[in-house]
Protein backbone atom coordinates (compact mmCIF):
# COMPACT_ATOMS: atom_id res chain seq x y z
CA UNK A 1 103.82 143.69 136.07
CA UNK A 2 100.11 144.03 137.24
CA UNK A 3 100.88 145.08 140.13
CA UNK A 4 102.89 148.09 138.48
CA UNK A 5 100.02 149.05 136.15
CA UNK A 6 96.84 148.84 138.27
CA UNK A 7 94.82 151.47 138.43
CA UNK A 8 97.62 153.82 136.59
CA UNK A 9 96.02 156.34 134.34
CA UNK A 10 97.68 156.05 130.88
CA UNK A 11 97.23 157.63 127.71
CA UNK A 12 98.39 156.10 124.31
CA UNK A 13 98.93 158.52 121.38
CA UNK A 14 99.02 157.10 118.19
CA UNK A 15 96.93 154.23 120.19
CA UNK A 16 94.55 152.57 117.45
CA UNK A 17 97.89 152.33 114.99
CA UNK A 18 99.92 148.75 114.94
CA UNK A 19 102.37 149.21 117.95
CA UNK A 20 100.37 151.26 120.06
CA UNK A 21 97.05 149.21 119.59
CA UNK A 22 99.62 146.29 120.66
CA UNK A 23 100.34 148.24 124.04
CA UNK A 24 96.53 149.36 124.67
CA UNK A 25 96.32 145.20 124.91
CA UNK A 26 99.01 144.64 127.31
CA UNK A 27 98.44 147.94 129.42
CA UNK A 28 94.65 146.47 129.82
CA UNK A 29 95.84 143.12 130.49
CA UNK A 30 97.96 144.58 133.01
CA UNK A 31 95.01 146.58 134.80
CA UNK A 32 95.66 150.25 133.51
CA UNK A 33 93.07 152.60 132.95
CA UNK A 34 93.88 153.29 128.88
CA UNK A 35 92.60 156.36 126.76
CA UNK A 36 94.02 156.70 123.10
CA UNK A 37 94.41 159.20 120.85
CA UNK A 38 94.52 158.54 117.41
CA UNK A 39 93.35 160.57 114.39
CA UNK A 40 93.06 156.95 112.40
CA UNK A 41 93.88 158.62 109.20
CA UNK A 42 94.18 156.82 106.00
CA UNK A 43 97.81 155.44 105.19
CA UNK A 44 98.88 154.67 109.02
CA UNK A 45 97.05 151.73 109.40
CA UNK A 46 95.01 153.04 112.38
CA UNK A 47 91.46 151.25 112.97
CA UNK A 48 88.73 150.67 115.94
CA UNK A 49 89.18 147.25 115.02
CA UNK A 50 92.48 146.79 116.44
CA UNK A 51 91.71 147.72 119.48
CA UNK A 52 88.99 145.70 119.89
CA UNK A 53 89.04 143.76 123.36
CA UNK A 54 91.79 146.25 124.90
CA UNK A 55 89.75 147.76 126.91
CA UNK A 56 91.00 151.18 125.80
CA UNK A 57 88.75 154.52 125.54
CA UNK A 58 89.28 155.82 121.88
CA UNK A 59 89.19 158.98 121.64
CA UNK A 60 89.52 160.56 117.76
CA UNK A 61 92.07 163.47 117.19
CA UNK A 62 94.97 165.05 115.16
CA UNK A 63 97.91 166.09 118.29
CA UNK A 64 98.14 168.88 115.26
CA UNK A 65 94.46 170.53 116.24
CA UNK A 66 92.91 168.42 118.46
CA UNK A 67 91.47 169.92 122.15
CA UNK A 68 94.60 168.17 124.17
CA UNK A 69 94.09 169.58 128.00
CA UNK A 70 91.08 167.35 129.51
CA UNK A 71 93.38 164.03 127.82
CA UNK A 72 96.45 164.77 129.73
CA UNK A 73 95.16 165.68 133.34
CA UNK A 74 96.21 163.31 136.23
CA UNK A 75 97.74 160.84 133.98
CA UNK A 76 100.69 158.43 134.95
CA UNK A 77 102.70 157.66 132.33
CA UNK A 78 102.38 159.04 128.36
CA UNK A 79 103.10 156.52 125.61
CA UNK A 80 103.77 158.73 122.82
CA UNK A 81 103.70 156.10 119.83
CA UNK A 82 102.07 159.29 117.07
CA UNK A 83 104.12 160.30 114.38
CA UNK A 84 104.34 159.83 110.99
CA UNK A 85 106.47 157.06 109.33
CA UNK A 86 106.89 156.97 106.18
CA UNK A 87 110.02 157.35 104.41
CA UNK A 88 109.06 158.35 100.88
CA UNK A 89 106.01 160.08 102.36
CA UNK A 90 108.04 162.39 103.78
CA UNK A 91 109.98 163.01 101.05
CA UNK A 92 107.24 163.85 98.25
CA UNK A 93 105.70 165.72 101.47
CA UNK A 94 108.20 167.30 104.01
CA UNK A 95 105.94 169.71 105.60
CA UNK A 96 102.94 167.89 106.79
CA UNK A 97 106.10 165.53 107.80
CA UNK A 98 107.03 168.33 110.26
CA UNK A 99 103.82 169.41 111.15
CA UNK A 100 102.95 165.86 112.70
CA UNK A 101 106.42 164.96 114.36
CA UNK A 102 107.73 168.56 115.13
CA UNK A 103 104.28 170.96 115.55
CA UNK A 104 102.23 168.62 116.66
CA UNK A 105 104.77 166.53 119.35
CA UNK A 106 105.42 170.79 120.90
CA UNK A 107 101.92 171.07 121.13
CA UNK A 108 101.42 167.79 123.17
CA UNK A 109 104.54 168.68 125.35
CA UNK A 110 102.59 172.35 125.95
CA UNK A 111 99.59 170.58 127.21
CA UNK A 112 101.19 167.58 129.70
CA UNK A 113 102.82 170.74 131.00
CA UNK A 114 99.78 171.71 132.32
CA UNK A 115 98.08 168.76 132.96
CA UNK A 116 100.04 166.29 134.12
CA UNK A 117 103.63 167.46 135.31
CA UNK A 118 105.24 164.89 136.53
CA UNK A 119 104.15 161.99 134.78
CA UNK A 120 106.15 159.75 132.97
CA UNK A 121 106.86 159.50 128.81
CA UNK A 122 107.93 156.82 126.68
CA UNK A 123 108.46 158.20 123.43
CA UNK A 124 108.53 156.07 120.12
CA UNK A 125 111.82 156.69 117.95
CA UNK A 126 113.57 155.58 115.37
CA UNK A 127 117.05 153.86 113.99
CA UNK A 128 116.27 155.77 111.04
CA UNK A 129 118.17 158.74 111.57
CA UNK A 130 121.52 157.28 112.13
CA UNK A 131 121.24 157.13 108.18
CA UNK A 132 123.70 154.40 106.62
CA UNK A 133 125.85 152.64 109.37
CA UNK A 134 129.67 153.53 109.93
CA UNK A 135 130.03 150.34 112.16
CA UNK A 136 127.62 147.36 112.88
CA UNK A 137 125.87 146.72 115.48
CA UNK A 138 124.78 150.58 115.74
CA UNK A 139 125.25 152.30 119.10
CA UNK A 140 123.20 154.94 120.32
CA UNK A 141 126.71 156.87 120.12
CA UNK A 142 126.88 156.68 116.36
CA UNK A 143 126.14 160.04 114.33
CA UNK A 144 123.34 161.35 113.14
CA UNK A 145 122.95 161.54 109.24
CA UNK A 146 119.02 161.42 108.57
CA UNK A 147 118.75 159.80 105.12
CA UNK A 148 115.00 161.89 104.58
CA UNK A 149 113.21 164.34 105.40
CA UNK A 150 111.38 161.77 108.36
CA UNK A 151 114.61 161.18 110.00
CA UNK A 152 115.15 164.64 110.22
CA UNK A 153 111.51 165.05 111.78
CA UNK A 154 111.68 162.03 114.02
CA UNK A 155 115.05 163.16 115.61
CA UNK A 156 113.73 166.60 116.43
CA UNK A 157 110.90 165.00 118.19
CA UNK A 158 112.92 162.86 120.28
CA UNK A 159 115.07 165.53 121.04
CA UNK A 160 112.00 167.69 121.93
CA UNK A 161 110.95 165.52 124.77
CA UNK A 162 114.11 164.82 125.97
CA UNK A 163 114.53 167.93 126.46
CA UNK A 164 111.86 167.96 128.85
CA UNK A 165 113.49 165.90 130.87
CA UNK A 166 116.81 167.61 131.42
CA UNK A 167 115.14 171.04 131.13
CA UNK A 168 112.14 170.65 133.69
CA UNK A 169 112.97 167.50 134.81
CA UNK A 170 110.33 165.61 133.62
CA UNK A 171 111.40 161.64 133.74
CA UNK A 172 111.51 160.85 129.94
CA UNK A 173 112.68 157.75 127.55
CA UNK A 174 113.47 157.86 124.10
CA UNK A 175 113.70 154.47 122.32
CA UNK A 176 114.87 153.88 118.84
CA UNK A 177 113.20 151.30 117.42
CA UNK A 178 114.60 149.14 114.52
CA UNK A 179 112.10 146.76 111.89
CA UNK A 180 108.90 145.81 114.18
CA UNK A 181 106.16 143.58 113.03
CA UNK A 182 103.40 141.15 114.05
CA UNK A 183 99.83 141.28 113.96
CA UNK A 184 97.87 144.16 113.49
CA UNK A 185 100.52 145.87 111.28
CA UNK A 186 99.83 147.28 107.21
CA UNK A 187 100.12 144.63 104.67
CA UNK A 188 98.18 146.52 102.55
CA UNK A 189 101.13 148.06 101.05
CA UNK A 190 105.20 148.71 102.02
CA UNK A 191 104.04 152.31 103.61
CA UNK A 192 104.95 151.36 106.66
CA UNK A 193 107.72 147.89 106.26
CA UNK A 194 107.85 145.76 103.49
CA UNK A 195 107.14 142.71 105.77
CA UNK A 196 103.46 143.77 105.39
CA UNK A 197 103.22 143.54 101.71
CA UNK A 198 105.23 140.49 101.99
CA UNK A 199 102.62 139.20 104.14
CA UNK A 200 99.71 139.89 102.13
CA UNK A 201 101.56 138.63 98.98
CA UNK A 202 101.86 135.24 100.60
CA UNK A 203 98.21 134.85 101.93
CA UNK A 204 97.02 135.99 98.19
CA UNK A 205 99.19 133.41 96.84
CA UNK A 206 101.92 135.88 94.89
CA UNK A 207 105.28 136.31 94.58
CA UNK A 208 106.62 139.39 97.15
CA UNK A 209 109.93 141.08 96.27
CA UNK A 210 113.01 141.24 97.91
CA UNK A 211 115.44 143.89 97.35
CA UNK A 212 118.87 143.75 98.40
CA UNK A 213 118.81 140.75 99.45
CA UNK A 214 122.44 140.27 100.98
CA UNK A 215 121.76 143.58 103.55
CA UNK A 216 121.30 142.65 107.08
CA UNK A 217 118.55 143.56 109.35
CA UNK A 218 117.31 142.99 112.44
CA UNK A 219 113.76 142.37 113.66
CA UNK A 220 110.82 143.08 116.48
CA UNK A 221 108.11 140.84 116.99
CA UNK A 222 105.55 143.44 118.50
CA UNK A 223 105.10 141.75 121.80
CA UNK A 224 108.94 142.22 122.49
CA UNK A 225 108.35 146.17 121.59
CA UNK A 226 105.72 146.47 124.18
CA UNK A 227 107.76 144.71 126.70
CA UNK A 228 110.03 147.25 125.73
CA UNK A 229 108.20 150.16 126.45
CA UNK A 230 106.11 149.09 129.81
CA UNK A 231 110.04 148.23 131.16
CA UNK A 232 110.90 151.65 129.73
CA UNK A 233 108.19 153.12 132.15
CA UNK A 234 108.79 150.96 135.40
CA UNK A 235 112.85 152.07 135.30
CA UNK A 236 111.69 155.88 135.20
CA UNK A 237 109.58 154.99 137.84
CA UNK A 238 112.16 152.91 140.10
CA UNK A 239 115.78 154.36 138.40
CA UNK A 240 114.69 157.85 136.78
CA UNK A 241 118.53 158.82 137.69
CA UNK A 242 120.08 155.79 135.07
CA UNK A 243 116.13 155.81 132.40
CA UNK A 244 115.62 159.47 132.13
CA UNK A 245 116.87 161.62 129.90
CA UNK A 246 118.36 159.00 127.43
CA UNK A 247 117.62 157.05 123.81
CA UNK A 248 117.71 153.34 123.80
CA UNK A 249 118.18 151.28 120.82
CA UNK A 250 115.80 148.42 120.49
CA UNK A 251 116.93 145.65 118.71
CA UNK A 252 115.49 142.39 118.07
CA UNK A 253 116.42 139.42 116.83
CA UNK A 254 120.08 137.59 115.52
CA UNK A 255 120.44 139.69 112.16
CA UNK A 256 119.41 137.93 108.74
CA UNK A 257 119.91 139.05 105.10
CA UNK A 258 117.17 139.90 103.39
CA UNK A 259 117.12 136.68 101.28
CA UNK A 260 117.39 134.36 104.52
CA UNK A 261 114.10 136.67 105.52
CA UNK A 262 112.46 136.01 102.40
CA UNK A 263 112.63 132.19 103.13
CA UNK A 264 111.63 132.34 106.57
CA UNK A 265 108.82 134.03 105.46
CA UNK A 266 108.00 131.25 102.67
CA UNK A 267 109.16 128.84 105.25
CA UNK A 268 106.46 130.65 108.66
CA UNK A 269 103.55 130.71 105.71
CA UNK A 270 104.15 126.68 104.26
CA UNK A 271 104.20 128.42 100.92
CA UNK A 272 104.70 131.63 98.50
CA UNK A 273 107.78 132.22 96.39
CA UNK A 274 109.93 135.62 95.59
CA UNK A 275 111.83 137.25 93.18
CA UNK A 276 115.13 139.08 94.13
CA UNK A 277 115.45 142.45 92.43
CA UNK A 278 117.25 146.04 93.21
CA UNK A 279 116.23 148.74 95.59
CA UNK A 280 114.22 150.91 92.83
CA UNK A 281 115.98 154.02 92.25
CA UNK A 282 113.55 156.63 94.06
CA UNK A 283 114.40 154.27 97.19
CA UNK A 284 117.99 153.38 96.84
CA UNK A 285 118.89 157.45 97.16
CA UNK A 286 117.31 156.93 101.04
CA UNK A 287 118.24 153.51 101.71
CA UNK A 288 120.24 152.96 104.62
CA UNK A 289 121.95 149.39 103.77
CA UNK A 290 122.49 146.58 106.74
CA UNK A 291 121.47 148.04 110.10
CA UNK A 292 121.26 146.00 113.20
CA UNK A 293 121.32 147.62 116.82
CA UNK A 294 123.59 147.61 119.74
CA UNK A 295 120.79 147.35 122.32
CA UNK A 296 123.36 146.37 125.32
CA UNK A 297 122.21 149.45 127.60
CA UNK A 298 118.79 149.50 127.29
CA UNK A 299 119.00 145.43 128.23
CA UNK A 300 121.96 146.46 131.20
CA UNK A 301 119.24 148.88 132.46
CA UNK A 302 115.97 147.04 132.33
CA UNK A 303 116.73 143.23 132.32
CA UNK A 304 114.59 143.47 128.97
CA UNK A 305 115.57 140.57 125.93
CA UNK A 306 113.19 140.12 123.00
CA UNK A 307 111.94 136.48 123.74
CA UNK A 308 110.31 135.53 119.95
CA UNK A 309 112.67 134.57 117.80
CA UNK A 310 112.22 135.62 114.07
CA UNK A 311 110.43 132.47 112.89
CA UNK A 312 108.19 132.18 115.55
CA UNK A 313 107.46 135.48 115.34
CA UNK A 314 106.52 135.19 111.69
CA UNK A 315 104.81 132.40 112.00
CA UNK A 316 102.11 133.90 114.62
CA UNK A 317 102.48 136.60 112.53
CA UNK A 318 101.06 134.84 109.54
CA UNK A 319 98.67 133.19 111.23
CA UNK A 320 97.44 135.68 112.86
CA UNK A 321 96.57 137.58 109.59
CA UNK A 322 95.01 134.46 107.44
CA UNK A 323 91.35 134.82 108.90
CA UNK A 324 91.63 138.41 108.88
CA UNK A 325 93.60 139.40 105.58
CA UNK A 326 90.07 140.85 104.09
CA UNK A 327 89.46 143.09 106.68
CA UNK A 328 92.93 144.66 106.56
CA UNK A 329 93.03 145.22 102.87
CA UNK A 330 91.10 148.33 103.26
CA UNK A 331 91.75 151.83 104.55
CA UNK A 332 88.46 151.44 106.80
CA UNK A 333 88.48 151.66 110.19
């Protein structure tokens, strides 16, 4: 893998946020030369502080206004890990939903255009807009029926830059990502997945809730999603005819009800407790019930497996946040 990444010019949207802070790491490990983009604003979870050590060049700015041609000259590969997530957000707000994942995602397309033509894109999507499952595990074949207003956002940005691939040719990847988490994510609320809150509720020494707790899901310890996406890059760059052009689900994980999660998760932090409870009504109306993916192509393609299993991966995850729990309570960057 370093040999793949040395020296390759790469530039991280969405960069200083949980996922793509994780890449900026690995990328930097691997020898890239890594510039960011991130607008770090309050309720993503974005902060300097998680990219401390990466190596990457921050640079702070909304894709919606920001000055985008002197970022996206001569670059490599695009990891395009911007957007906005949340669910509900998106509901009490639709348009400033669009504005980030459809406005903003054209304007970035406008500007690689220009700058850097031929260089590779990994876009970040989601499982989200398959809405509630016909059949289990989900293919990438099964319908789309966005439950909210950010499904129906996230799939037109997807289908934006894939677009650009069969269009002008550009070599592009979708992947739709299912529940990811790990170190560096928000646990200061459910914004972004409820395995943050859950987090922070054991560390402060409450009870978390669990809602629905006999739904299945399955889960992504964040070094498996950057695995993920670096593989997603190397097959456009050795198989563009089989990678680009296409959405892969990435799936994690064996699946596990949401009870058997809450007891990992007392069982990864040595202590805590939960109560079981219903989805709350202004969350059942967009709740999707079990998901897990079909992830067989992307893993055909790339030779890609997620190696941490789910109580591993919560333990590090746990871990990982007990020495730093005050510093991520806050929306400071």
């Amino acid at each position: 893998m370093e040999g793949n990444w040395r020296g390759r010019r790469v530039l991280v949207t969405g960069g200083a946020g949980f996922l793509g802070s994780a890449l900026c790491h690995a990328l930097g490990a691997a020898g890239a030369e890594v510039v960011t983009l991130d607008a770090l604003l309050p309720g993503t979870g974005a902060r300097r502080a998680n990219l401390e050590g990466s190596g990457a060049r921050l640079v702070e700015g909304d894709l919606r206004d920001a000055e985008l041609d002197g970022l996206t000259e001569g670059l490599d590969v695009l990891f395009n890990m911007a957007g906005q997530t949340s669910h509900a957000g998106s509901m009490a707000d639709p348009f400033t939903d669009l504005a980030i994942n459809g406005h903003a995602q054209l304007r970035l397309i406008a500007a690689l255009r220009r700058g850097s033509p031929r260089a590779r894109v990994v876009h970040a999507s989601t499982r989200q807009f398959y809405g509630r499952p016909q059949v289990l595990p989900v293919p990438e074949s099964h319908p789309i029926v966005p439950p909210d207003a950010n499904g129906v956002s996230k799939f037109a940005a997807e289908q934006y830059w894939l677009l650009e691939a069969r269009v002008h040719g550009r070599p592009v990847t979708a992947l739709r990502l299912t529940n990811c988490y790990g170190p560096r994510m928000r646990v200061m609320d459910a914004r972004q997945t409820f395995l943050g809150i859950w987090v922070r509720r054991v560390l402060e020494g409450e009870p978390f809730e669990v809602w629905g707790g006999a739904q299945l899901r399955d889960f992504s310890y964040a070094d498996d999603v950057v695995a993920a996406f670096m593989a997603a890059a190397e097959a456009l760059e050795s198989r563009p005819e089989e990678a680009s052009g296409r959405s892969f689900n990435i799936g994690g994980d064996a699946p596990i009800s949401l009870q058997a999660l809450g007891d990992a998760m007392v069982e990864a932090a040595g202590a805590g407790r939960y109560t079981l409870r219903e989805f709350p009504a202004e969350r059942a109306s967009i709740d999707i019930g079990s998901y897990h993916a079909d992830d067989r192509a992307f893993r055909a393609l790339t030779g890609w497996a997620p190696r941490v299993p789910l109580p591993e991966g919560l333990r590090r995850t746990v871990e990982w946040f007990r020495p730093r729990l005050p510093h991520y309570l806050t929306e400071a960057s």
